[in-house]
Protein backbone atom coordinates (compact mmCIF):
# COMPACT_ATOMS: atom_id res chain seq x y z
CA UNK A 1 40.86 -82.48 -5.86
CA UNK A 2 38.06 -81.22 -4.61
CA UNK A 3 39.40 -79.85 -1.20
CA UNK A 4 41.96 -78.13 -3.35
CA UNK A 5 39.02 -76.23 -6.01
CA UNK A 6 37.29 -75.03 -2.89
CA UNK A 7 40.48 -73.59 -1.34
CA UNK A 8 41.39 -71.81 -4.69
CA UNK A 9 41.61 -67.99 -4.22
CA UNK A 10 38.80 -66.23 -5.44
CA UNK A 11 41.33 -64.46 -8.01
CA UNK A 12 41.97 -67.68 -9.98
CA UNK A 13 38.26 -68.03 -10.86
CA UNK A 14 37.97 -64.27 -11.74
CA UNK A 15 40.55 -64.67 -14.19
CA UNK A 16 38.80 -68.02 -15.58
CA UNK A 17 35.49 -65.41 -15.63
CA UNK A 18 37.73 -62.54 -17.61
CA UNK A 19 38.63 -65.30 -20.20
CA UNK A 20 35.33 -66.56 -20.82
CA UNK A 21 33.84 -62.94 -20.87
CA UNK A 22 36.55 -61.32 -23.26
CA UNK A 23 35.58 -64.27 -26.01
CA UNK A 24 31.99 -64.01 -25.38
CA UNK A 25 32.32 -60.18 -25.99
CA UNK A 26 34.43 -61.06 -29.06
CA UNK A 27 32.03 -63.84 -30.41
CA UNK A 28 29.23 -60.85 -30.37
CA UNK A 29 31.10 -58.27 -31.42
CA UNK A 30 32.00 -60.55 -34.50
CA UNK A 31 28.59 -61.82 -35.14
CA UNK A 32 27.61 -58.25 -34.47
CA UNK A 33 29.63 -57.10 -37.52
CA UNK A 34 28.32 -59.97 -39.58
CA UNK A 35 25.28 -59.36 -39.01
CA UNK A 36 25.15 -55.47 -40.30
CA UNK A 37 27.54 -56.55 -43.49
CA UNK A 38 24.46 -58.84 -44.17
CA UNK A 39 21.51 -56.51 -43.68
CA UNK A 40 23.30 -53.87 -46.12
CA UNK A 41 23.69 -57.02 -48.70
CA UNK A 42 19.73 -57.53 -47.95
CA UNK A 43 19.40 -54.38 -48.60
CA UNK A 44 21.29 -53.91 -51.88
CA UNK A 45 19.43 -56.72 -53.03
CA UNK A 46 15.75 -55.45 -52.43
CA UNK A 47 16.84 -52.03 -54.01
CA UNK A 48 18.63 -53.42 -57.54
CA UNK A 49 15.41 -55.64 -57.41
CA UNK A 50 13.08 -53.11 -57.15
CA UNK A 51 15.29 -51.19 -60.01
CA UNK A 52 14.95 -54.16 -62.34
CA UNK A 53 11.22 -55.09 -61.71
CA UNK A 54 8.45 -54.50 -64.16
CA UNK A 55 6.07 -51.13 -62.52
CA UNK A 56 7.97 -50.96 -60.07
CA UNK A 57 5.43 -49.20 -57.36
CA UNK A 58 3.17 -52.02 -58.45
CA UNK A 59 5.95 -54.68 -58.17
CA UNK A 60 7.33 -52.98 -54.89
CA UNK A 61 4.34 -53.09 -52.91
CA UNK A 62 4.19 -56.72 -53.32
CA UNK A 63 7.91 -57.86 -52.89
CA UNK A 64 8.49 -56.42 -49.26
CA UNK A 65 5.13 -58.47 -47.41
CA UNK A 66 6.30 -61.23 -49.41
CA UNK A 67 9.83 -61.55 -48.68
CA UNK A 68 8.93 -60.24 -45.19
CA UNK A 69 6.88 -63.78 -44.93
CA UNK A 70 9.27 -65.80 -46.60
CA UNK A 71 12.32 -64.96 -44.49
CA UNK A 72 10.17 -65.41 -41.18
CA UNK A 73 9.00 -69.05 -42.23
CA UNK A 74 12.55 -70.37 -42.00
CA UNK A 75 14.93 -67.61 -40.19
CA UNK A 76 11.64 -66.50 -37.12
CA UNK A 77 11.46 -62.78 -35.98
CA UNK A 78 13.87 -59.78 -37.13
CA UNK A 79 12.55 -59.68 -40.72
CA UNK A 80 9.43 -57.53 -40.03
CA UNK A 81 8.56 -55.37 -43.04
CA UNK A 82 9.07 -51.93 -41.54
CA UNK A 83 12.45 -54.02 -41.15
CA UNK A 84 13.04 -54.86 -44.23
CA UNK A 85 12.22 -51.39 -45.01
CA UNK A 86 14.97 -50.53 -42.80
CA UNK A 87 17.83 -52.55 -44.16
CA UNK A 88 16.74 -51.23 -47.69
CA UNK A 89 17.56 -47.61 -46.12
CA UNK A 90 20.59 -49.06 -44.60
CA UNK A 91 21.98 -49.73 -48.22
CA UNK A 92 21.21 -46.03 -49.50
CA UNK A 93 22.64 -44.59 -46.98
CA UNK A 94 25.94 -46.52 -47.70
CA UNK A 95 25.56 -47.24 -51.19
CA UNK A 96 29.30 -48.43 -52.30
CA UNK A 97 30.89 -51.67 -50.34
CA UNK A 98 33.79 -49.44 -49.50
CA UNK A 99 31.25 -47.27 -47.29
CA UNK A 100 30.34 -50.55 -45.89
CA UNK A 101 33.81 -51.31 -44.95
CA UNK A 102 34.51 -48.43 -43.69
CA UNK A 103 32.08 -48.87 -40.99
CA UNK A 104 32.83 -49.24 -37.49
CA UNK A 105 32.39 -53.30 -36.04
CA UNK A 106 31.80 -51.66 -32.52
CA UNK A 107 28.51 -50.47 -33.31
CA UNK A 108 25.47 -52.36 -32.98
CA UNK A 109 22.81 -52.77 -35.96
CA UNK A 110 20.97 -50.52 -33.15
CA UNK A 111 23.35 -47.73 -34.03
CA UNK A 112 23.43 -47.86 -37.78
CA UNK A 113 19.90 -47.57 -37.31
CA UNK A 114 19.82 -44.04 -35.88
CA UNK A 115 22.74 -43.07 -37.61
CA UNK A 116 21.37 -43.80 -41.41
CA UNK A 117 18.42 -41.73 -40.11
CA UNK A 118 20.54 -38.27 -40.12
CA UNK A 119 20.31 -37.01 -43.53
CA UNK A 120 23.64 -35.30 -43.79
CA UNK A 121 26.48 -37.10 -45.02
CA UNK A 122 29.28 -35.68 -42.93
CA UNK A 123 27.06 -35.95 -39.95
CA UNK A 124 26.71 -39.37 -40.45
CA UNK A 125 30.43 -39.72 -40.23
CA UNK A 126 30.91 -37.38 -37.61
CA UNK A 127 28.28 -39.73 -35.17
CA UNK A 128 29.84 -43.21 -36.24
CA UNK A 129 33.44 -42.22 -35.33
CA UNK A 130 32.17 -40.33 -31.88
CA UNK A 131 29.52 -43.14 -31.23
CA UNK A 132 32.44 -45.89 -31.59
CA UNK A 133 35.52 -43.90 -30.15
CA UNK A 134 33.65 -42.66 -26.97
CA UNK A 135 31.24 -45.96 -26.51
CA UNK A 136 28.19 -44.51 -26.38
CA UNK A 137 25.06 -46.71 -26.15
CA UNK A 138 22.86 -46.68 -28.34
CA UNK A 139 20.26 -44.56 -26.25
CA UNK A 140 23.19 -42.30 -25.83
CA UNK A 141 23.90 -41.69 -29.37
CA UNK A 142 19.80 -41.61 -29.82
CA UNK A 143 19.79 -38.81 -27.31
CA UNK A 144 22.80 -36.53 -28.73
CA UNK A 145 21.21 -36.97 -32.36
CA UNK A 146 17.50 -35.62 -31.41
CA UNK A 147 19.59 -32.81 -28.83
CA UNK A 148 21.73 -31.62 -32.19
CA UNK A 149 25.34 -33.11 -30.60
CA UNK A 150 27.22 -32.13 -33.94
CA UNK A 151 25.43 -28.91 -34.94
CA UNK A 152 26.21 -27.29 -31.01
CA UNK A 153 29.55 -28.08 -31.48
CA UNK A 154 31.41 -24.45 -31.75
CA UNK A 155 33.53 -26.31 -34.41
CA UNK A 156 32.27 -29.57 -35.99
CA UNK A 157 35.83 -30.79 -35.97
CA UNK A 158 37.54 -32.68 -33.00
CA UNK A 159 40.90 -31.13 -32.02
CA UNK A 160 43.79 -32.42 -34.29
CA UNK A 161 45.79 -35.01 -32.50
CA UNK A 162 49.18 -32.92 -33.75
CA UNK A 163 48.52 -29.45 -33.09
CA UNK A 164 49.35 -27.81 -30.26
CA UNK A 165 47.73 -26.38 -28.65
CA UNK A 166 44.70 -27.96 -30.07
CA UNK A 167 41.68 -25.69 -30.83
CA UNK A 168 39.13 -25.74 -27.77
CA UNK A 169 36.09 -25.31 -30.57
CA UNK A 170 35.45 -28.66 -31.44
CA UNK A 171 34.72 -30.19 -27.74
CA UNK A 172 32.80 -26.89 -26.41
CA UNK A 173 29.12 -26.54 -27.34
CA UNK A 174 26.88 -23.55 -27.86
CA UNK A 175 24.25 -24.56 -26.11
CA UNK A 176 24.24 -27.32 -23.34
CA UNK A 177 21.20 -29.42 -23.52
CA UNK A 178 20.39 -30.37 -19.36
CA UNK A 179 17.04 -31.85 -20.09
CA UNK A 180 18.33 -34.71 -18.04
CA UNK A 181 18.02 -32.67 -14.54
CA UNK A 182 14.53 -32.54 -14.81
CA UNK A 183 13.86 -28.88 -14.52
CA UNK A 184 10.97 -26.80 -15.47
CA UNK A 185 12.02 -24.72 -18.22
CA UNK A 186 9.88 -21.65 -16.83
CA UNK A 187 11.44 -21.44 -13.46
CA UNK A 188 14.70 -20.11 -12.41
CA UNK A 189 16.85 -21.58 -10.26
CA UNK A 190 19.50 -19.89 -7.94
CA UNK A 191 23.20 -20.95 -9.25
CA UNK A 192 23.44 -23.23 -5.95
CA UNK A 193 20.64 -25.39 -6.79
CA UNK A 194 21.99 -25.39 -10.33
CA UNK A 195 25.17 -26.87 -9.08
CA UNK A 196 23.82 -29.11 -6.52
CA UNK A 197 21.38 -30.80 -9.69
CA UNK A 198 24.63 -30.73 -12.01
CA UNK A 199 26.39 -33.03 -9.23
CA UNK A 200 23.54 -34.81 -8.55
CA UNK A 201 23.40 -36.07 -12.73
CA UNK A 202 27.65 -35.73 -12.81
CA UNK A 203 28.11 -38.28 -15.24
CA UNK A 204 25.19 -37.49 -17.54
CA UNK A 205 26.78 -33.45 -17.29
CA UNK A 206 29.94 -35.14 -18.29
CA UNK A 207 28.66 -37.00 -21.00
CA UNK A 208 27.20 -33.73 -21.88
CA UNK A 209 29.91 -31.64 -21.80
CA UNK A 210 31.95 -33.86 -24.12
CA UNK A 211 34.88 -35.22 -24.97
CA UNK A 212 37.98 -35.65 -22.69
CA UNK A 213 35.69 -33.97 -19.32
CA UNK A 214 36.51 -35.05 -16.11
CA UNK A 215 35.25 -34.07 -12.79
CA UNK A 216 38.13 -32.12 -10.54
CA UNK A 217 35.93 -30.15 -7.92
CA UNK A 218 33.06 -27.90 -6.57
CA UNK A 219 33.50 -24.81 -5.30
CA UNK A 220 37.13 -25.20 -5.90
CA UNK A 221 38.93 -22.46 -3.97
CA UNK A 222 41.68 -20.10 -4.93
CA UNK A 223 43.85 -18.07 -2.70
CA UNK A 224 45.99 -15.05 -2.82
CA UNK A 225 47.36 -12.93 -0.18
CA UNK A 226 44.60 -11.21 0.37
CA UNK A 227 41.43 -12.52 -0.88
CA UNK A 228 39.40 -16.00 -1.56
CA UNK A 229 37.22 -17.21 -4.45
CA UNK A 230 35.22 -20.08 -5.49
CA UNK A 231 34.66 -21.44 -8.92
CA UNK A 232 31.83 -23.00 -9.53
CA UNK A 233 33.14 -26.34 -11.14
CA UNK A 234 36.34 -27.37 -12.13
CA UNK A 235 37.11 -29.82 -15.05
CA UNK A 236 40.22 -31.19 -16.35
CA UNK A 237 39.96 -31.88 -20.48
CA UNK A 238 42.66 -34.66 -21.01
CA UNK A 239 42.31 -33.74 -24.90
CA UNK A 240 42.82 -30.14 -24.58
CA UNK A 241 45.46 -30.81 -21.77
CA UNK A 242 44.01 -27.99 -19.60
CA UNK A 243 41.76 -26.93 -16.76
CA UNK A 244 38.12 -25.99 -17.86
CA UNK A 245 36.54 -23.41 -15.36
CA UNK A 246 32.57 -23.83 -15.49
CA UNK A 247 30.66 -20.54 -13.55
CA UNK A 248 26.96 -21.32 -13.77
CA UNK A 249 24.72 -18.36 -14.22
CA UNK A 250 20.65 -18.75 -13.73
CA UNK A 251 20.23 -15.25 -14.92
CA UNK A 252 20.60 -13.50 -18.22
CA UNK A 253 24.87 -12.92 -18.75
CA UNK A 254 26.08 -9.72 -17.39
CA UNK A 255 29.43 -7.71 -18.27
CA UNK A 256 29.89 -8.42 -14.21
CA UNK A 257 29.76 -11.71 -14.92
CA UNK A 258 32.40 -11.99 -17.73
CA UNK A 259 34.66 -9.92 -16.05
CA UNK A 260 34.54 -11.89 -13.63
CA UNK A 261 35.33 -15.68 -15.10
CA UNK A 262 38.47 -13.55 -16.90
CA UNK A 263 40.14 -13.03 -13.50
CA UNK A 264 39.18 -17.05 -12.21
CA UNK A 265 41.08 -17.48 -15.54
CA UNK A 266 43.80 -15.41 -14.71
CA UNK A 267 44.24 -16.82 -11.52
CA UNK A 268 43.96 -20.26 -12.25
CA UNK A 269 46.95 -19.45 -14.56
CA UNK A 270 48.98 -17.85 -12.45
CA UNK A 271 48.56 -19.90 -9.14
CA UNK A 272 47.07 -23.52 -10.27
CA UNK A 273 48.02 -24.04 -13.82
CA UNK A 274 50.82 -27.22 -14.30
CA UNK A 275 53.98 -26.75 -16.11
CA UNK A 276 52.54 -29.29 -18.92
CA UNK A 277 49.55 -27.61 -18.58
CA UNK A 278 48.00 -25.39 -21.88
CA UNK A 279 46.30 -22.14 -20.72
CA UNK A 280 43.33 -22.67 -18.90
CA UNK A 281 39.70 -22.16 -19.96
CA UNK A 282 36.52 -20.52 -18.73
CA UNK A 283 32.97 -21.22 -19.61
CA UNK A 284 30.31 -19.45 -18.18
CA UNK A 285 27.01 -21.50 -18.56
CA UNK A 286 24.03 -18.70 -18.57
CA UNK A 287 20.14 -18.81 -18.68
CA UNK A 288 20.52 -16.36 -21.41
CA UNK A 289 22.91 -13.71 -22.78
CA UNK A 290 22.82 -10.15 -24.62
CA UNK A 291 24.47 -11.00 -27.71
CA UNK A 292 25.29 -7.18 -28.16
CA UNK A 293 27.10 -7.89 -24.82
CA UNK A 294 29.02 -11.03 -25.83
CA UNK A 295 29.98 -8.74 -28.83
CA UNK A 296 31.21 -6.20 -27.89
CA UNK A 297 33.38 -7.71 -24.78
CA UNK A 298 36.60 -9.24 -24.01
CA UNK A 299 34.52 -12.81 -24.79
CA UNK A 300 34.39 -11.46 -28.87
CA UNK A 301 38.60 -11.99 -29.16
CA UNK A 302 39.16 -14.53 -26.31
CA UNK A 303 40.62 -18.11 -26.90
CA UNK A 304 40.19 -18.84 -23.03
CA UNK A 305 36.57 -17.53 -22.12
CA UNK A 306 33.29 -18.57 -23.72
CA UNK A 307 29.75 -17.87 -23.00
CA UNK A 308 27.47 -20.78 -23.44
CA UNK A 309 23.29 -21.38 -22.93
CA UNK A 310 22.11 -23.83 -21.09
CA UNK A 311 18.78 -25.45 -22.48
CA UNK A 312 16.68 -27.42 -19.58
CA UNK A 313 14.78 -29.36 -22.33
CA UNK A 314 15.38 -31.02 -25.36
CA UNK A 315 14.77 -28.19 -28.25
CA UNK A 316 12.54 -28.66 -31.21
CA UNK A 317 14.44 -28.65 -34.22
CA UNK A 318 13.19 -24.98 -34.94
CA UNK A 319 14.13 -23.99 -30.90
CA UNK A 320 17.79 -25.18 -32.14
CA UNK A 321 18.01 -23.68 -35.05
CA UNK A 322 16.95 -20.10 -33.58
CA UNK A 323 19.59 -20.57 -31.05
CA UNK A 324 22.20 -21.82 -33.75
CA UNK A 325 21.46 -19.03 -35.90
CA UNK A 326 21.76 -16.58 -32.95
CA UNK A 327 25.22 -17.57 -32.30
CA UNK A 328 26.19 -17.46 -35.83
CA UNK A 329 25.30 -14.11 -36.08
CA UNK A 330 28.42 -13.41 -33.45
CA UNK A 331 30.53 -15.02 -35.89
CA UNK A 332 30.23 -12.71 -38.37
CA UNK A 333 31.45 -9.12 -38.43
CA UNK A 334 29.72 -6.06 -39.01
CA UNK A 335 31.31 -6.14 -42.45
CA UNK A 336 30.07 -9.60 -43.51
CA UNK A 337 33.19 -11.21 -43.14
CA UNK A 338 33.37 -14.67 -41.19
CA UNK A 339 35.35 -14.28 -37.46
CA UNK A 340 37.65 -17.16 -36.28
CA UNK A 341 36.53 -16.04 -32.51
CA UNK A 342 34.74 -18.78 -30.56
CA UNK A 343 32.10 -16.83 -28.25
């Protein structure tokens, strides 16, 4: 018997391993989920407390140290006040049981944590279903909160499942946050070394880019019959069901420059473009831009070209809101009248 166990192929154990690690992963994602359904009950207890007590700043400043010792004596660490504090927000920011069950089990108590933190409602809903649906960890989902994920968005909402095509807006951002290459925000790089720190952090670009990215190529070349080009990078959006051009720009965005990712376009199209394919897209990724420029070019009534910031830090909240506001101010025209175009 045990001649035969050592002569057993090494697959028969990995499936053994795959058995044992699906349940484990089960067990926690179940005790996960019980565990966050029980915090929010903690919660809703400490606040219709609070609400019944006599002087109730008087009577709240004791009941949270005290409960906070309680709960250690018998169940150990995890009931910290600032914890308990915590759980109490938890509640408020879910206040009904059917907001409770509406959550999502595949998110930690770590996640529900940041996430009750955002103060407005639909953007609370916005990170639980992208948090869950694209698995981000919870230092991911920490990261796209503080960088403004859902505000950069050119349209808050993800592409409808049933239209077709589906509108590029809600997966392209306005601007990219790149805070993960590292570079000094005062110094200029040329477009090469751009590229060659974008390949160097692929995944985290990916991640940043968005939903449905993947990596095709660099320097992807196209062909005619009498001259050669190279685009930048080359991304396939799975979602979208279409090519996504990226031309990376270290200067401010020039009409040169746009006229230029409108012919990559065009080509792509004409020579590269699938029969299943939807039209392709270009995004050129700038330092900065002339929003008189943007304006008043073919990027103003485009649905295939946009012209996008890149931001090598993470921006204050007022940094983001100057840039957000400078973008919105494309969206409107010179009558006051809001524009459906995307640049």
């Amino acid at each position: 018997m045990t001649h035969e166990l050592a002569g057993a192929p090494d697959a028969f154990f990995e499936r053994i391993r795959a058995i044992l690690s699906e349940a484990h992963g089960r067990t926690y994602a179940s005790v996960n989920a019980i565990m966050v359904e029980a915090y929010w009950k903690i919660g809703q207890r400490i606040v219709e407390e609070e609400q019944g007590g006599q002087a109730k700043a008087a009577y709240g400043s004791q009941l949270m140290p005290e409960l906070s010792r309680r709960l250690g004596d018998e169940f150990g660490r995890g009931f910290s006040v600032a914890n308990l504090f915590n759980f109490r927000q938890f509640y408020l920011a879910f206040p009904t049981e059917e907001k409770l069950y509406a959550l999502r089990r595949e998110l930690s108590w770590s996640h529900y944590r940041l996430i009750m933190r955002v103060e407005d409602a639909e953007a609370r809903a916005y990170y639980i279903r992208e948090a869950a649906d694209q698995g981000w960890s919870s230092r991911q989902l920490e990261r796209n909160i503080r960088s403004g994920w859902h505000r950069r968005l050119l349209s808050p909402k993800a592409p409808a499942e049933d239209r077709q095509p589906p509108d590029p807006r809600g997966l392209i951002k306005d601007p990219y946050v790149l805070e993960f290459l590292g570079l000094p925000e005062d110094q200029r790089l040329h477009e090469a070394g751009l590229e060659t720190a974008l390949i160097g952090k692929l995944q985290h670009f990916l991640l940043e880019l968005g939903r449905g990215f993947s990596f095709v190529a660099r320097q992807f070349r196209i062909s005619t019959e009498t001259s050669h080009f190279s685009v930048d990078l080359v991304s396939y959006n799975y979602l979208l069901k279409c090519f996504v051009l990226i031309d990376l720009k270290t200067d401010k965005l020039s009409h040169q420059d746009i006229g230029q990712m409108d012919m990559y376009v065009r080509l792509f199209d004409d020579l590269k473009r699938g029969a299943d394919d939807n039209p392709t897209l270009g995004i050129i990724l700038c330092a900065d831009r002339d929003e008189t420029i943007v304006r008043y070019s073919v990027l103003h009534e485009s649905e295939q070209l946009f012209a996008s910031k890149y931001l090598a830090v993470l921006p204050s909240e007022e940094a983001l809101a100057r840039e957000l506001e400078a973008r919105h101010v494309l969206d409107v025209q010179p009558g006051g009248s809001e524009s459906h175009d995307c640049a």
